[in-house]
C-alpha atoms as a PDB file:
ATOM      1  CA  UNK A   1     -23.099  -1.823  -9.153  1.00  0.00           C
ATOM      2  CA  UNK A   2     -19.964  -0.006  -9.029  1.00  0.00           C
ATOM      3  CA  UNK A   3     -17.024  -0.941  -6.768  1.00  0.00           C
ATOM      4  CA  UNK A   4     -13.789   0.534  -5.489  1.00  0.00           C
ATOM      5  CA  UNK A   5     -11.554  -3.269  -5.900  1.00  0.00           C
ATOM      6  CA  UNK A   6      -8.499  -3.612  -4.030  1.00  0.00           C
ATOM      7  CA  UNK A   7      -6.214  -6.532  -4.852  1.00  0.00           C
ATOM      8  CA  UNK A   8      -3.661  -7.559  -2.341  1.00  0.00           C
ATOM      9  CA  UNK A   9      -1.443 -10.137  -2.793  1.00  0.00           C
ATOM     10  CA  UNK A  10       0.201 -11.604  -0.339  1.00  0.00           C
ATOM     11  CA  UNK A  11       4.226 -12.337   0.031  1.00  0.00           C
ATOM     12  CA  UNK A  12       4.921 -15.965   0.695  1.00  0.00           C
ATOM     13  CA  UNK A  13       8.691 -14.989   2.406  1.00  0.00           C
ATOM     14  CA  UNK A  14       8.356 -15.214   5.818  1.00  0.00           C
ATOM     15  CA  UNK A  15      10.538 -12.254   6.553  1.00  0.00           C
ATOM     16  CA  UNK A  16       8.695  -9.800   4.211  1.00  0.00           C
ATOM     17  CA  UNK A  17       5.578  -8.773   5.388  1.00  0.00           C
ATOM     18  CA  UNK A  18       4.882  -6.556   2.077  1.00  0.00           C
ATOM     19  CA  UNK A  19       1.749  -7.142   0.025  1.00  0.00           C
ATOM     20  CA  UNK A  20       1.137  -6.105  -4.052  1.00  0.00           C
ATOM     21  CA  UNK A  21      -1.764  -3.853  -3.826  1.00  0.00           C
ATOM     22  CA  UNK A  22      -3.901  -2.893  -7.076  1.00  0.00           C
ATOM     23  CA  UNK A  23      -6.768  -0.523  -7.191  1.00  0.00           C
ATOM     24  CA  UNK A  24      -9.140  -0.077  -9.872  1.00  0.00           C
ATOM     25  CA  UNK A  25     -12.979   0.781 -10.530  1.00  0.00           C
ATOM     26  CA  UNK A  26     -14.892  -2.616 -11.891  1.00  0.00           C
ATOM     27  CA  UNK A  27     -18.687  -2.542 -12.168  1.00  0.00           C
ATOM     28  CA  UNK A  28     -20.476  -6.147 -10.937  1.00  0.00           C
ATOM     29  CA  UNK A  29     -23.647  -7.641  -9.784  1.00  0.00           C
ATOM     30  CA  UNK A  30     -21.647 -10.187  -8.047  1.00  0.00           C
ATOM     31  CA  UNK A  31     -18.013  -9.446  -6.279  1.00  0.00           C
ATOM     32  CA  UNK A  32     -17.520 -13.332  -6.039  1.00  0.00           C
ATOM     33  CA  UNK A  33     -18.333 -14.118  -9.932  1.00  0.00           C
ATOM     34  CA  UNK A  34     -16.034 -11.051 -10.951  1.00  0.00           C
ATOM     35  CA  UNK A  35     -13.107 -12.639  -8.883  1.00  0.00           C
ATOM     36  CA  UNK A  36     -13.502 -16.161 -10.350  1.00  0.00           C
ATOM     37  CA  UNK A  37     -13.728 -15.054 -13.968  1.00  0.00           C
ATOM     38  CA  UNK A  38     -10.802 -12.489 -13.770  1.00  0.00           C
ATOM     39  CA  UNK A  39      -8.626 -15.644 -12.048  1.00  0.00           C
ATOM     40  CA  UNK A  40     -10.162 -17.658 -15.101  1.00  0.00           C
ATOM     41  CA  UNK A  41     -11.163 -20.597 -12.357  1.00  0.00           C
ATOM     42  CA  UNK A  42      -7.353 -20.720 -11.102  1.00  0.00           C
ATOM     43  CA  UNK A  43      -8.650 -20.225  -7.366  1.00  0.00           C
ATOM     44  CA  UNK A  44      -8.267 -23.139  -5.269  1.00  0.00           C
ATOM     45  CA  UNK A  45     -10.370 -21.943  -2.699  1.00  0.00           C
ATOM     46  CA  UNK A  46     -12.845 -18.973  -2.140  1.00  0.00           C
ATOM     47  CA  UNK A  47     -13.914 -17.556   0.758  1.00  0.00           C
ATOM     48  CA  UNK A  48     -16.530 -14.151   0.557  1.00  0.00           C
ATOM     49  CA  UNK A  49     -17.557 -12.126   3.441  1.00  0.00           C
ATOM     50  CA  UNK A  50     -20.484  -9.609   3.283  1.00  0.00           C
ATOM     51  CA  UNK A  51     -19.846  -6.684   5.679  1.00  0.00           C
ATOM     52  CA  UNK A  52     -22.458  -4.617   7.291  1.00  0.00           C
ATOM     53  CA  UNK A  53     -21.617  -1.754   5.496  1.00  0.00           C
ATOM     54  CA  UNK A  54     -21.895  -3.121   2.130  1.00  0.00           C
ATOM     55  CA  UNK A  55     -17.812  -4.203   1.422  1.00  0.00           C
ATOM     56  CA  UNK A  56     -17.639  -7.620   0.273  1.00  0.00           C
ATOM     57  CA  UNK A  57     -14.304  -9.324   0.817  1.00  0.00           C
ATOM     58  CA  UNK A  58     -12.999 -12.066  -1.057  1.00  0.00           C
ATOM     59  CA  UNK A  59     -10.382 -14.173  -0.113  1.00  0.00           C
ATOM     60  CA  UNK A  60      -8.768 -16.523  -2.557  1.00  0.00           C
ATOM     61  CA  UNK A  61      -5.663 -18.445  -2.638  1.00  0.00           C
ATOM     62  CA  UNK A  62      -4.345 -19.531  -6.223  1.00  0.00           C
ATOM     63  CA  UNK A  63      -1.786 -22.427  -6.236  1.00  0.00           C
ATOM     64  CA  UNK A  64      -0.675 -21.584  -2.420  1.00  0.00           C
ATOM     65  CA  UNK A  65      -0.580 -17.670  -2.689  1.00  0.00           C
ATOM     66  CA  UNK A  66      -3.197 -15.761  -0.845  1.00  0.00           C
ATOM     67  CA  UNK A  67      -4.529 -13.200  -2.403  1.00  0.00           C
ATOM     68  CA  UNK A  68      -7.727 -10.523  -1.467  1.00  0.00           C
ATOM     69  CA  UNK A  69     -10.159  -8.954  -2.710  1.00  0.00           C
ATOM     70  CA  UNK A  70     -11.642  -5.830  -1.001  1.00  0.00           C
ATOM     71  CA  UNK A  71     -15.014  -4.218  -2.970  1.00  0.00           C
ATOM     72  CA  UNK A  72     -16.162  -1.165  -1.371  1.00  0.00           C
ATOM     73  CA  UNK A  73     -19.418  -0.031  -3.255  1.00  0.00           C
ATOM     74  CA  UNK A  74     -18.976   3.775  -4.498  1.00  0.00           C
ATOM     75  CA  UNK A  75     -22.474   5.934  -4.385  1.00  0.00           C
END
C-alpha cells in the first residue's frame, strides 16, 4: 500500500514549540514495521493508532525525543 509519511520530530526546549517535519511517499504493508526498521530498533517505545479513515499514526520516542509518524494512505 502506498502512504503519504509525515515525520515530525519534536523539540525538547521548552520554549520552542517548533517541530522537524519530513514528507515523503513510502510503500508498506505495515506502517508500524516500516517505522521500526527505518529507526533500525532505536525506538524505546511504540505506540500505533489506527484511525477510522485509514491514517495510522505512530508515535515513537528514541532515547527521550518524541518523534511521529503520520501515514495517510494515497488512492
Amino acid at each position: 500500500m502506498q502512504y503519504e509519511m509525515i515525520r515530525e520530530i519534536f523539540n525538547k526546549c521548552a520554549n520552542n514549540q517548533m517541530r522537524d517535519v519530513f514528507v515523503e511517499e513510502i510503500e508498506t504493508d505495515d506502517p508500524k514495521r516500516y517505522v521500526e526498521e527505518y529507526l533500525e530498533g532505536k525506538a524505546d517505545e511504540i505506540e500505533v493508532n489506527a484511525l477510522k479513515n485509514g491514517d495510522v499514526i505512530v508515535d515513537v520516542n528514541v532515547s527521550g525525543l518524541r518523534q511521529r509518524f503520520s501515514f495517510t494512505p494515497i488512492d
